[in-house]
Structure formats: C-alpha cells, structure tokens
Protein backbone atom coordinates (compact mmCIF):
# COMPACT_ATOMS: atom_id res chain seq x y z
CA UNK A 1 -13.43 292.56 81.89
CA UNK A 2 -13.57 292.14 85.90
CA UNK A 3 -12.64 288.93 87.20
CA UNK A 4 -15.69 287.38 87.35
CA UNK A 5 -16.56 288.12 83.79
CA UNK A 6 -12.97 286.35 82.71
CA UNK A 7 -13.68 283.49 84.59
CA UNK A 8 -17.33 282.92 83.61
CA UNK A 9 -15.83 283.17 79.71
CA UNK A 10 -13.79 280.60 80.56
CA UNK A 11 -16.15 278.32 82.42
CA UNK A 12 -18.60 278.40 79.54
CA UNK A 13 -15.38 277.42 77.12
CA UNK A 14 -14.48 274.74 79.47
CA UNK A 15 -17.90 273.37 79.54
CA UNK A 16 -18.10 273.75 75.57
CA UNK A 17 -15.19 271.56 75.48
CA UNK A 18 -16.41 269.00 78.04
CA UNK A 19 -19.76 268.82 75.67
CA UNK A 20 -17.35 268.04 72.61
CA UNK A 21 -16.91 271.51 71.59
CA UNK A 22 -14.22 273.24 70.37
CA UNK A 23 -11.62 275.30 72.48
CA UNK A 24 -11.03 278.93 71.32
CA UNK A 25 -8.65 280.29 68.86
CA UNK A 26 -5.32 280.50 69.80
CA UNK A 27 -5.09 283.79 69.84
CA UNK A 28 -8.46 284.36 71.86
CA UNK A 29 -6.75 281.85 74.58
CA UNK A 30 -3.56 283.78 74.91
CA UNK A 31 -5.55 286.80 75.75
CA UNK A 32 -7.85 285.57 78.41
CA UNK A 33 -4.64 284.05 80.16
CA UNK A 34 -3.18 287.36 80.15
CA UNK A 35 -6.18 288.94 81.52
CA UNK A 36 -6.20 286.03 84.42
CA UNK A 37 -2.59 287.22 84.91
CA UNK A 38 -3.53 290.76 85.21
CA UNK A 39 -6.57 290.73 87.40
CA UNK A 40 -5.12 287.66 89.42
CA UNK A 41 -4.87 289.61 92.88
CA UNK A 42 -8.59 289.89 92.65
CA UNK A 43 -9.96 286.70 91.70
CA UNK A 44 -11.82 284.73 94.69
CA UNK A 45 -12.35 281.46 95.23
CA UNK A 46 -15.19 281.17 92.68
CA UNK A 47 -13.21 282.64 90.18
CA UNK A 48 -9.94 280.50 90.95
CA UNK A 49 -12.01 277.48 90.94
CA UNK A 50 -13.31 278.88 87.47
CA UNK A 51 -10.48 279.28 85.73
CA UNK A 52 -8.60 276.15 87.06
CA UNK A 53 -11.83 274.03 85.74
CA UNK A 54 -11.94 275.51 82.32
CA UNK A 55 -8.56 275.02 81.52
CA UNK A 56 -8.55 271.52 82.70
CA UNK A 57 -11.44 270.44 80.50
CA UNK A 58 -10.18 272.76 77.46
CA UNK A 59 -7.22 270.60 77.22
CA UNK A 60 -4.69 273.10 76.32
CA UNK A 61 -1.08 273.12 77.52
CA UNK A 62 -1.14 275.55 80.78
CA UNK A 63 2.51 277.58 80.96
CA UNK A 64 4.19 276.73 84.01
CA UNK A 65 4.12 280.43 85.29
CA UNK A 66 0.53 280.88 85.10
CA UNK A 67 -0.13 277.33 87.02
CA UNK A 68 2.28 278.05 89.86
CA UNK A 69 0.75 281.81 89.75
CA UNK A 70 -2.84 280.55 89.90
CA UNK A 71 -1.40 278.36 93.06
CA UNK A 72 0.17 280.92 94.63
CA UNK A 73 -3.00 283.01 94.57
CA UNK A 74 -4.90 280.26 95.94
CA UNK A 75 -2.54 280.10 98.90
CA UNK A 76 -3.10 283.64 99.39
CA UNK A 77 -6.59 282.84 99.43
CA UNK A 78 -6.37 279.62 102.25
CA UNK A 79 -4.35 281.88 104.18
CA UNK A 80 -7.16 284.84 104.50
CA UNK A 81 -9.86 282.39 104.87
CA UNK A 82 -7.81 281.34 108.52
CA UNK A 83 -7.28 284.80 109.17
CA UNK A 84 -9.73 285.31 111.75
CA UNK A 85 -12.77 288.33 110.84
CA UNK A 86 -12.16 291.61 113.04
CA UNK A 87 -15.11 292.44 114.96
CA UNK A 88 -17.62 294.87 112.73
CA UNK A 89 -15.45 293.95 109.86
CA UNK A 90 -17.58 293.44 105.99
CA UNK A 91 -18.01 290.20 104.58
CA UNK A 92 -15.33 289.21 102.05
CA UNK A 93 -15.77 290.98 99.30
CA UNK A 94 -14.05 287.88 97.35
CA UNK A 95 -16.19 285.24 99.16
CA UNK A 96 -15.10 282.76 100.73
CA UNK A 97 -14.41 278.93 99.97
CA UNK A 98 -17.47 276.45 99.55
CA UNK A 99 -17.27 272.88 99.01
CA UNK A 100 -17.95 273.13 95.28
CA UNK A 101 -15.25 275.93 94.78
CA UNK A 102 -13.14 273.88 96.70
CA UNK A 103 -12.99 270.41 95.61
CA UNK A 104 -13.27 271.99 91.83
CA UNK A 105 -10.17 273.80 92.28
CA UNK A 106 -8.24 271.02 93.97
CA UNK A 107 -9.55 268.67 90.75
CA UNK A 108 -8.38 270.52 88.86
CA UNK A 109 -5.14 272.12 90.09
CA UNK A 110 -3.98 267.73 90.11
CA UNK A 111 -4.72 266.90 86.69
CA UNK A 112 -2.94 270.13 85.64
CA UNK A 113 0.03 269.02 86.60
CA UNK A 114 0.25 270.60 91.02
CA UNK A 115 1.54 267.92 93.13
CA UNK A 116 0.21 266.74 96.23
CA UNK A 117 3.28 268.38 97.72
CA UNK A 118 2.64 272.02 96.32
CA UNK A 119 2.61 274.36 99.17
CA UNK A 120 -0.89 275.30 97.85
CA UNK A 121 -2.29 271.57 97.60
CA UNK A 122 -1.09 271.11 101.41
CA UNK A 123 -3.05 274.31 102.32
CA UNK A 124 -5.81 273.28 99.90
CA UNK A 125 -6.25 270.14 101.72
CA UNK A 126 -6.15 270.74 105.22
CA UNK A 127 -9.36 273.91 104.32
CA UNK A 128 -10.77 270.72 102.78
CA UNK A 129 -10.59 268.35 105.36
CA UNK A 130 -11.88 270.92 108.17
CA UNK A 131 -14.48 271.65 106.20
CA UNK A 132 -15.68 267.98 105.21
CA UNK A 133 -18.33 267.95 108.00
CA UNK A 134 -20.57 270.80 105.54
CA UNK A 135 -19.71 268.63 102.39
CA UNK A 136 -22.75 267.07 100.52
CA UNK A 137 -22.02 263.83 98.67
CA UNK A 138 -20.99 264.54 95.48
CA UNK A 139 -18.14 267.17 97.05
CA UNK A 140 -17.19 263.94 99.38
CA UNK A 141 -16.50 261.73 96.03
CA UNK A 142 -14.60 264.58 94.23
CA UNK A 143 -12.14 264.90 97.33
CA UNK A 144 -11.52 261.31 97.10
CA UNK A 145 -11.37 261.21 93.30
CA UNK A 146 -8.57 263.87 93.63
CA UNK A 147 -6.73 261.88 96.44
CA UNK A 148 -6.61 258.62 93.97
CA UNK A 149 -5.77 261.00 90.72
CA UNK A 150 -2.23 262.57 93.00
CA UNK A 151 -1.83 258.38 94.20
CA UNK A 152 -2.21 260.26 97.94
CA UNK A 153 -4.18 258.83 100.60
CA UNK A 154 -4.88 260.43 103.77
CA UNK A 155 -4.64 259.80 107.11
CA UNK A 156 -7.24 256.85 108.25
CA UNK A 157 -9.05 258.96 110.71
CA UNK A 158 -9.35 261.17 107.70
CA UNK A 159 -10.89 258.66 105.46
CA UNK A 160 -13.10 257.20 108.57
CA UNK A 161 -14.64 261.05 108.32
CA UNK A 162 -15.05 261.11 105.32
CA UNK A 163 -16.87 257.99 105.26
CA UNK A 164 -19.55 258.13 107.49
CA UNK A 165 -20.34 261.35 106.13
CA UNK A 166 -20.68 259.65 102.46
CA UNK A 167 -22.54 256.81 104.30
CA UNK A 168 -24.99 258.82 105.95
CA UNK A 169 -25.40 260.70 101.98
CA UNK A 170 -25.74 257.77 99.80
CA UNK A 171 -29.35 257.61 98.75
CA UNK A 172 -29.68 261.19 97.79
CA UNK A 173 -26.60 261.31 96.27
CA UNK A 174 -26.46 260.74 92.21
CA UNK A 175 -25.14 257.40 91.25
CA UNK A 176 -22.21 258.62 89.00
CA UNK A 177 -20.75 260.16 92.32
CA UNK A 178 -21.06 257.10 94.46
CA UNK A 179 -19.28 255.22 91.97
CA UNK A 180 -16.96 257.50 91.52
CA UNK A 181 -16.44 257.10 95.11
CA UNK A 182 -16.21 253.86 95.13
CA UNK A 183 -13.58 253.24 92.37
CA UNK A 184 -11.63 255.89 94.67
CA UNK A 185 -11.76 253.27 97.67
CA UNK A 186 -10.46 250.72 96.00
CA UNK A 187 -7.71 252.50 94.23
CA UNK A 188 -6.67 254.02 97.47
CA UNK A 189 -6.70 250.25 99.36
CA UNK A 190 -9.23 251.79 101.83
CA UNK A 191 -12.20 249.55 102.62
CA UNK A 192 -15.65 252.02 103.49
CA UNK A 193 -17.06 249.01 104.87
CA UNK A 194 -19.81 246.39 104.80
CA UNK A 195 -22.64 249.21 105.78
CA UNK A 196 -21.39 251.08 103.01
CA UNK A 197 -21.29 248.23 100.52
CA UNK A 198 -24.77 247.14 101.62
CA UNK A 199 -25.65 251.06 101.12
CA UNK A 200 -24.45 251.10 97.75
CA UNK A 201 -25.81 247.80 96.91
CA UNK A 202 -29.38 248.55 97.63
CA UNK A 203 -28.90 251.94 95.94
CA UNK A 204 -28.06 250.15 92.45
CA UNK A 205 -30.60 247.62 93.10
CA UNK A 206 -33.40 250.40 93.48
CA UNK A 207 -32.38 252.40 90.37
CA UNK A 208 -34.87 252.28 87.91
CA UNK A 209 -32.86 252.80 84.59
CA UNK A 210 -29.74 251.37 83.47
CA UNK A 211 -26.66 252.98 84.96
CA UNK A 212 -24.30 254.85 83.26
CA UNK A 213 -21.09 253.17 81.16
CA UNK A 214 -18.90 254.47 83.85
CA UNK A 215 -20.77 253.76 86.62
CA UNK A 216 -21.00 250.39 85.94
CA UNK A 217 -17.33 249.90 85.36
CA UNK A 218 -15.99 251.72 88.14
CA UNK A 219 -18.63 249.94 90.52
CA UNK A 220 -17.72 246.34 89.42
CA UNK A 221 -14.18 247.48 89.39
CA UNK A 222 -14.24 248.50 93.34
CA UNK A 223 -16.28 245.44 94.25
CA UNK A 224 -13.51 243.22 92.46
CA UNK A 225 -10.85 245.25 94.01
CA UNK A 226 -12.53 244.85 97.88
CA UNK A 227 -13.00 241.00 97.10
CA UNK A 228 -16.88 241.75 97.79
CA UNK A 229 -19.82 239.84 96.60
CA UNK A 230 -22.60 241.96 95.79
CA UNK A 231 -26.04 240.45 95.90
CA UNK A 232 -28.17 238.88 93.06
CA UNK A 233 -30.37 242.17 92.56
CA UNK A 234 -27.31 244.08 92.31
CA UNK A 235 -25.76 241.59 89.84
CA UNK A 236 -28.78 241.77 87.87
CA UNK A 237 -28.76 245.49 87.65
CA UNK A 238 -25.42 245.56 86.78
CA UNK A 239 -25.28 243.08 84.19
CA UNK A 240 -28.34 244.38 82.39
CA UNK A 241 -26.72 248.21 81.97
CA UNK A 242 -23.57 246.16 80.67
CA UNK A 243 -25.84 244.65 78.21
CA UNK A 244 -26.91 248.36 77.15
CA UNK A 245 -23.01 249.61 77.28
CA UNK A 246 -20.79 246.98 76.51
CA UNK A 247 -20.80 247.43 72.21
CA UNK A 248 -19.05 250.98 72.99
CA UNK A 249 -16.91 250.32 76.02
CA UNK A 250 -13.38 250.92 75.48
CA UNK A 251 -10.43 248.69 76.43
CA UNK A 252 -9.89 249.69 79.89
CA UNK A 253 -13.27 249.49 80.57
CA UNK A 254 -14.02 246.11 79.26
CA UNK A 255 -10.76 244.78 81.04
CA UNK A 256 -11.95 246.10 83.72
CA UNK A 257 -15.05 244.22 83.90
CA UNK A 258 -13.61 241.20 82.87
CA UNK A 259 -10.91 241.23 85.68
CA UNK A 260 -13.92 242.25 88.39
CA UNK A 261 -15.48 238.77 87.51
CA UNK A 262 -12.60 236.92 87.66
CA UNK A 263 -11.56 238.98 91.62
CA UNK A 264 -15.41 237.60 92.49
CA UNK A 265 -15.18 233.94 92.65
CA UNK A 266 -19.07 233.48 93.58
CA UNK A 267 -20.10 235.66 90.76
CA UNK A 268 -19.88 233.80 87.31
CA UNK A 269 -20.58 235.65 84.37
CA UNK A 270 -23.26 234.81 81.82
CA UNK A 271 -22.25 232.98 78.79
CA UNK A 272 -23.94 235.56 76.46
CA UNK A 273 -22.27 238.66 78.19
CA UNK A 274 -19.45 237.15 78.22
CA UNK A 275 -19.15 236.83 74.45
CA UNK A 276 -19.96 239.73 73.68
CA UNK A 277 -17.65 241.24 75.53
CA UNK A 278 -15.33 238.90 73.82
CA UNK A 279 -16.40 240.46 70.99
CA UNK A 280 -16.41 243.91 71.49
CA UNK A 281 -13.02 243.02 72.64
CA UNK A 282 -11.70 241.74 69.43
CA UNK A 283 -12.58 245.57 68.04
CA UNK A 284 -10.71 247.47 70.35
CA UNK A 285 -7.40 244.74 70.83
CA UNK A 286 -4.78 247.42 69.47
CA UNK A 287 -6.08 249.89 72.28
CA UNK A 288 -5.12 247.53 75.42
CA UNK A 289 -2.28 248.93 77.26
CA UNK A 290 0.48 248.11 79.80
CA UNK A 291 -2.88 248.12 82.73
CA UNK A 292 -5.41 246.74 80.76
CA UNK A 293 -3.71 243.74 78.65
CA UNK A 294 -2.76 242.11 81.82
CA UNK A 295 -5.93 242.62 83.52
CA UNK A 296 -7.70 240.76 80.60
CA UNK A 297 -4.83 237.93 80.50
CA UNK A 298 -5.45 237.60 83.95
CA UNK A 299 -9.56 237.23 83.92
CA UNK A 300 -9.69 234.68 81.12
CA UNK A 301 -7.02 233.05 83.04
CA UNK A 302 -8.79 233.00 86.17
CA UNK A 303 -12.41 232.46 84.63
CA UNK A 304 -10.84 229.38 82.10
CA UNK A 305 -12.45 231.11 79.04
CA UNK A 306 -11.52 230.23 75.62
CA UNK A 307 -11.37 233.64 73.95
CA UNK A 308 -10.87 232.00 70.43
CA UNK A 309 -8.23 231.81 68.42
CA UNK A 310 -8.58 235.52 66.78
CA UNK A 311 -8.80 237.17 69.94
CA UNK A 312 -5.57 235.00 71.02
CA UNK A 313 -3.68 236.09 68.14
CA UNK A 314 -4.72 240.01 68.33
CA UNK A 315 -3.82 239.53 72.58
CA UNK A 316 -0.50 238.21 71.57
CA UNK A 317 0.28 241.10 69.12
CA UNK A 318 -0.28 243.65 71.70
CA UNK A 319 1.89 241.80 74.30
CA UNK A 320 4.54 241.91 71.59
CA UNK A 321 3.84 245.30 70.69
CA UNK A 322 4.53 246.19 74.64
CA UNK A 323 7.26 244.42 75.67
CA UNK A 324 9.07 245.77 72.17
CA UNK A 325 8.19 249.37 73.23
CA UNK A 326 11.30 250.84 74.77
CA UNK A 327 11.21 252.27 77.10
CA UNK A 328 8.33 249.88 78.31
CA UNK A 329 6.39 250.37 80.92
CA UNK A 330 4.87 246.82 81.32
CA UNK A 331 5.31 246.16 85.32
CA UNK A 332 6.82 242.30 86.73
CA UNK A 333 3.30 241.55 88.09
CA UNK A 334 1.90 242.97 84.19
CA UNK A 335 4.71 240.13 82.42
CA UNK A 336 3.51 237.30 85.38
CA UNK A 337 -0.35 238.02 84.21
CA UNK A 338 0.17 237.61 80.50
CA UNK A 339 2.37 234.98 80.65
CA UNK A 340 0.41 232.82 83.24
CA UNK A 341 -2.61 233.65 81.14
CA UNK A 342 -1.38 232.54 77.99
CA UNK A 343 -0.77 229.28 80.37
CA UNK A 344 -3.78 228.81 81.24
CA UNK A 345 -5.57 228.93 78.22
CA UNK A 346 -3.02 226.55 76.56
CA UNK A 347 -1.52 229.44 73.91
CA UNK A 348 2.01 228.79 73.57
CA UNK A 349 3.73 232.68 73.19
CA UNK A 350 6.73 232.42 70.17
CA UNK A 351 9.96 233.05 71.21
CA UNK A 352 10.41 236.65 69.97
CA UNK A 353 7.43 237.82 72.50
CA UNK A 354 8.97 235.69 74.86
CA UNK A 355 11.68 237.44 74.63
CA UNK A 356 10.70 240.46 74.62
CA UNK A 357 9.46 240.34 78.07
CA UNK A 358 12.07 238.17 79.56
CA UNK A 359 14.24 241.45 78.88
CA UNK A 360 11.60 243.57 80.61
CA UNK A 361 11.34 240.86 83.28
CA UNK A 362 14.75 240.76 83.88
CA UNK A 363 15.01 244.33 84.03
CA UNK A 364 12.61 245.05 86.77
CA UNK A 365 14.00 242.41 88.54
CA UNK A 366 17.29 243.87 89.22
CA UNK A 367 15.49 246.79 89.77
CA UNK A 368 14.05 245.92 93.16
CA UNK A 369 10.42 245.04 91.83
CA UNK A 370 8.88 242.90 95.26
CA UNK A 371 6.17 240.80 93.35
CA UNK A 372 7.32 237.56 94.27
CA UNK A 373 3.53 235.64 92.51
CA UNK A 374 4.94 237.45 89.35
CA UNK A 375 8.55 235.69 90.02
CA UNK A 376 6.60 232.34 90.37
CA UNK A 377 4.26 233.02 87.26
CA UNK A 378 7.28 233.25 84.81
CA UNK A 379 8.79 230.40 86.16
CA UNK A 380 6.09 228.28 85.73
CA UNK A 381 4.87 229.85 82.45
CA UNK A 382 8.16 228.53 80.89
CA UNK A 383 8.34 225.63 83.08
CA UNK A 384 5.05 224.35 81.48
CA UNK A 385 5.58 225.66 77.90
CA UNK A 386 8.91 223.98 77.88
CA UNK A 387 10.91 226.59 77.20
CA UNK A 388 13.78 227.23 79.71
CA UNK A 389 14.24 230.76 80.56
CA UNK A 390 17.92 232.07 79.73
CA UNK A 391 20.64 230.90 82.35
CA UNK A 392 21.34 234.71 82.97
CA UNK A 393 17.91 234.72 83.83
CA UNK A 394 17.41 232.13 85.75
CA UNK A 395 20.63 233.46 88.13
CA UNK A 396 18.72 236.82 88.57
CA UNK A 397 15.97 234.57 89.90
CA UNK A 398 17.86 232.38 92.35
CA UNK A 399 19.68 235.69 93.72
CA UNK A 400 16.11 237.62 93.74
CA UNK A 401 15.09 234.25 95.72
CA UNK A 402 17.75 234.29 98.69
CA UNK A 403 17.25 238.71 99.26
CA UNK A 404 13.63 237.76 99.28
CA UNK A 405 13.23 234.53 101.29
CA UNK A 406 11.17 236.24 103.87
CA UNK A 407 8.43 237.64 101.60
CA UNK A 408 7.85 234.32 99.64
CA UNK A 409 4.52 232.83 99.90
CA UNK A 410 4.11 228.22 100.18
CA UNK A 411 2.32 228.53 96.72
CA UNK A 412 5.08 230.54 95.65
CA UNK A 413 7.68 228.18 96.45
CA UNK A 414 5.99 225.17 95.52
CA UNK A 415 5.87 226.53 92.29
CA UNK A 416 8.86 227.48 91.88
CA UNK A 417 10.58 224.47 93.09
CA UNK A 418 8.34 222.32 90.50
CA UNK A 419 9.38 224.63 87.60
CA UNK A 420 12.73 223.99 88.03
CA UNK A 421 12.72 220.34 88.26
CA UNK A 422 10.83 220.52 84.65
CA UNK A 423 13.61 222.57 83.92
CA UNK A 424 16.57 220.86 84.90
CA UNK A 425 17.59 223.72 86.47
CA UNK A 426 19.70 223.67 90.24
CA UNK A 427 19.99 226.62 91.76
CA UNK A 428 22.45 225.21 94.08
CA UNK A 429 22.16 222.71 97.41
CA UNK A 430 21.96 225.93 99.97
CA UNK A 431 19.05 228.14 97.85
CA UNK A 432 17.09 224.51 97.97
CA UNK A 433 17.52 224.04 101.68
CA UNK A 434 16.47 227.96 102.28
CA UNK A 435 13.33 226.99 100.45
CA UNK A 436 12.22 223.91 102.41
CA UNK A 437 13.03 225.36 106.33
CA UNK A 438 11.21 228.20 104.29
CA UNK A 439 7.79 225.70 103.33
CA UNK A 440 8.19 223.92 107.26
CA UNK A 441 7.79 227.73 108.31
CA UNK A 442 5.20 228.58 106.17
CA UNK A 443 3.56 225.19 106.93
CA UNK A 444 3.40 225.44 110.88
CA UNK A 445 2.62 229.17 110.35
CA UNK A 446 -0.61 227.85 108.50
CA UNK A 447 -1.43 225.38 110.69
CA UNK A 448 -0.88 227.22 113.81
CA UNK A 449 -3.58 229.98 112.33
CA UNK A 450 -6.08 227.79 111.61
CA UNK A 451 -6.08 225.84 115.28
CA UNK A 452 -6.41 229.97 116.26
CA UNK A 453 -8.79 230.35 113.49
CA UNK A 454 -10.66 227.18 115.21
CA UNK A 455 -10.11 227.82 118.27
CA UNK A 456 -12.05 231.74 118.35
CA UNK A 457 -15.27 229.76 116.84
CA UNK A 458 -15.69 227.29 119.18
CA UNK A 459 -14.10 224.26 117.46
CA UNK A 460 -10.93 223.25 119.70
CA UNK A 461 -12.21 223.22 123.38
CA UNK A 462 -9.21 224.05 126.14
C-alpha cells in the first residue's frame, strides 16, 4: 500500500469512529502502524495530517515512538516547505501544506499527547501563523481551538491577526466553528472585541434553526466568560435551542450554562428553563466534577435559586465524593465556590464534607494557591454556618494574609475581618492593623478612581 492508500484507510477508520463506529481489530491496527512506520519518509502533508486525525478520533493508545516519529517527519516536512524552490525545479511531489492539512495535524498532534514545546509544534506553528492571512474561517477556529487545548496563547499581535481575519469571515462561516471560536477566546482571556461580539450576535440571531448542543454551550459560556450582554434576539435564539437540548446535556454542559447566567447580571433566566435544567441536573449529579460542581455551586449562588432539597442532597454527595478523592484535584477557588454556595442557599454542609475540604483547602494553601476571594469565601462560609474552622487552619490563614497583603481586595478584607469577629478568632494586634492601613489604601485608591473616572466624563470641572 503507498502512502496515500495507508492514510486514506485510516482516515475512513477515524471517521468510522467519530460516527460511533468501531475501531479495527487489534491486530489490523498494529499493521497499519507498521506500514506508517515503513513508508514514513514518504508521507506528505496530506498524509501526515491523515494519519495524525485518524488516530486521534480512533481513540487508541499511540506508542510513544511512532508519535515522536510522526513529529519528526512533520519537522522534516516544515523545514522543506521554507526551503526555497530552485528555479525550473517540479512541484513537490509530496505537496505542500494547506490550511486544512495544517491545522488538522496540529489538532491532532495536541490531543495526542505533543506539547506546545515539541520542536515540531514550534515549527508547526510559526508555518501556521505565516500562513493565517490564506486561512478561511473554520481553519481560523481550529488554530485557536488547538492554542486553548495545549493552555498556549500567542503573542497579541498574533491573536489581533487572527481576529480580523475571523471578523471579516463570520457570516459565511458555519456556526459550530464560530463558537468554537469563541469558547477559545474566552478560555485563552483574549477579548475579539465588541465588532466581533456584535458579528456573532447578529449571526445567531439570523439563524433559522436551533443551534447545535455545543454551540449553544460554548457560546453562552464565552459571553459569560467576556462579562458581555448579548441582545434580546440573541437571548431568544439561544434560549429556545436550550429548550430543544437541555434533556440530553451533560454535566459540564449544563454547569456551564448555569454559571453563564449567573457571569450576566442583566440576563435573568426564565423560570421554566431554569427548572428544567434543574432537572435534568438532578439525572446527571454523580457526573459533576472538580470544574463543573463549583461552577453550578457558584450560579445558584449568584442567581439565589432554590435547587430543592434533592438536588441539595445529590450536590452535597458529590462535594463529598471530591474532596474524599485523594489525590483531589478540587482547586482553592473550586472549595470557596461550593462552600459560599452552600451559603447562600442556606444548606448547612456536615462536618465530615467540611472536613474533607478544609484538608484540601489547607493544602493548597501552603501550596502557594493566590485566590485570595476563595480565602475570604471559606472564612465566611464557616463564619456564617457557625462552625469555626480548625485553629491550625485558621494560622495558615493569618500567615497566607500578611505574604499576601498586597493582593487583597476591600471586599476581601471586610469579609474576612467580620468572619472572625463571629468567630472569636484574633489573629493578633499587628495582622489587624495591616488590614485597616490596608482598607484606608484600598479606600482612597477607590475614591481617587472614581473623581478620575468623573473627571474624563465631564462631571468634576478644573
């Protein structure tokens, strides 16, 4: 079998898979990869791209060797597409690169396992980003899906680029790629701006049929993220495909809706999607996971919405179920959401969940966590459940309070401070004076902006 012929095998497998196929035998899969390994010096781009993409979607462990072997080829590759053509020379007989082949392979090479680091990824995406002015839109929203899957962003000129070329793409371009896109924005803290909000706004509101279960998530996801507020005709949209979706979203979806309503203050959810996400909720409780459990602990925080008591009790279960994992991987701004949740809605935790995460708590703590609103969310979680945190604890929290003075927030303090006086608890006369020169700071800071603040509109005359 040439090259091509290996790889097209592949690609169809790959694609059975993706369809909810089955992958091939064993057996069959052990010889293909040696034929790859054979006939590796003369695969192109295309069949690189291929190859990568069918074992990605198959599923399958990929041996080490063959991965870093499939990257060094690629590298081989990058390196004769720079080399420049000698005059008269033939046309590649391998091809070159295109966008598709490109952004397929890089896809693909990240979520098997190639860091953003490999010599091959570097080389991979600096073709990539001197080629982005030729990329059509949905090439444009796989680039920046791969930068948020490697937790990479690029340069901001880069992004910029890449932006207005998206912006200038965004009505021909299919709506599971702009959201796609989108969700990448916000994961990467990169804000495409209010054109391309607008842009995508108008897009939603013109689309005719409900949009997709993902789309939907990952576009109320971004605009929670970027603290936008979309307009009532995208609202609409959006809330009617939830209506279509929401009895077979998953956990991570659903929490992700829920925690986009609570990010959009102006935007209050309907009563009737709001239960039955509730509900659908309730089904899917023991799925919820060290992201998502907070996220929803947060939003019915933040929106004040009594769950009921079922959905209360299967919420605490999980958080007990996490914090006893070890080792567990809930985060100190994760424990701050659950417990100021539970706060919120008036749902005392026991003591063995509490706990649980004041162990967790206390270990990220000492291990240089910077969250400080997570500090002053289990403080006043215990302050108002009356239930003092252990005095081992509380040190950890005075001495995390003097290294971080300079981060603290006045809402943080003022919490804090309060929490302890419900307490009982003294930190000691010279922590207490750090934290009030720290609130007169804090205060004139504030009141300095907004006579700045009042001063650019017009307000304070000179």
């Amino acid at each position: 079998m040439t090259p091509r012929e290996v790889s097209n095998v592949l690609w169809a497998y790959g694609a059975l898979a993706t369809s909810g196929g089955r992958a091939p035998p064993a057996p069959l899969l052990r010889l293909f990869r040696a034929r790859v390994e054979a006939t590796l010096p003369q695969f192109g781009p295309l069949d690189l791209a291929n190859t990568a993409h069918a074992l990605m979607e198959m599923g399958e462990p990929v041996p080490r060797g063959l991965l870093e072997a499939l990257g060094a080829r690629a590298l081989a590759l990058v390196a004769e597409e720079a080399r420049p053509a000698r005059a008269g020379a033939r046309p590649r007989r391998q091809g070159s690169f295109t966008p598709e082949s490109l952004t397929i392979l890089l896809r693909a090479f990240a979520s098997l396992g190639l860091g953003a680091d490999a010599e091959c990824m570097r080389a991979l995406f600096a073709l990539a980003e001197g080629l982005m002015p030729t990329f059509p839109g949905p090439y444009l929203a796989t680039l920046l899906a791969t930068y948020r899957l490697l937790n990479r962003r690029p340069a901001e000129a880069t992004l910029d680029e890449l932006t207005d070329r998206l912006l200038a793409q965004v009505g021909a371009t299919r709506m599971n790629a702009v959201a796609c896109a989108m969700r990448s924005y916000a994961a990467l803290g990169y804000h495409p701006g209010d054109r391309m909000l607008q842009a995508v706004q108008q897009k939603v509101a013109r689309t005719e049929y409900p949009l997709g279960r993902g789309e939907v998530v990952g576009l109320m996801y971004a605009f929670g993220k970027l603290e936008a507020r979309p307009a009532r005709a995208t609202i609409r949209k959006m809330e009617q495909s939830l209506r279509v979706h929401v009895g077979r979203a998953n956990a991570r979806g659903l929490a992700q809706v829920l925690w986009a309503y609570a990010k959009m203050e102006a935007w209050n959810p309907p009563p009737d999607l709001l239960a039955a996400v509730t509900d659908r909720l309730l089904e899917v409780a023991p799925q919820l996971d060290r992201i998502s459990l907070p996220m929803v602990m947060y939003a019915y925080g933040r929106l004040l919405f009594e769950p009921g008591e079922e959905l209360l009790g299967a919420l605490h279960e999980r958080a007990r179920a996490l914090a006893g994992a070890r080792p567990t991987e809930l985060s100190l701004q994760g424990i701050g959401n659950i417990l100021w949740g539970f706060q919120r809605l008036d749902y005392a935790p026991d003591a063995g969940l509490l706990a649980g995460l004041s162990d967790t708590f206390l270990a990220n703590l000492t291990g240089g966590d910077r969250v400080p609103v997570a500090v002053a969310q289990y403080v006043d979680a215990h302050a108002q459940f009356g239930l003092a945190p252990a005095p081992e604890v509380l040190q950890t929290i005075d001495e995390y309070l003097r290294a971080h003075m300079d981060i603290l927030e006045l809402s943080h303090i003022n919490a804090i401070m309060s929490s302890y006086q419900l307490l009982g608890h003294n930190p000691g006369n010279q922590l207490l004076e750090e934290m009030r020169r720290r609130i007169v700071l804090k205060a004139a800071e504030n009141i300095s902006r907004g006579m700045q603040d009042r001063f650019l509109a017009g307000e304070v005359k000179v």
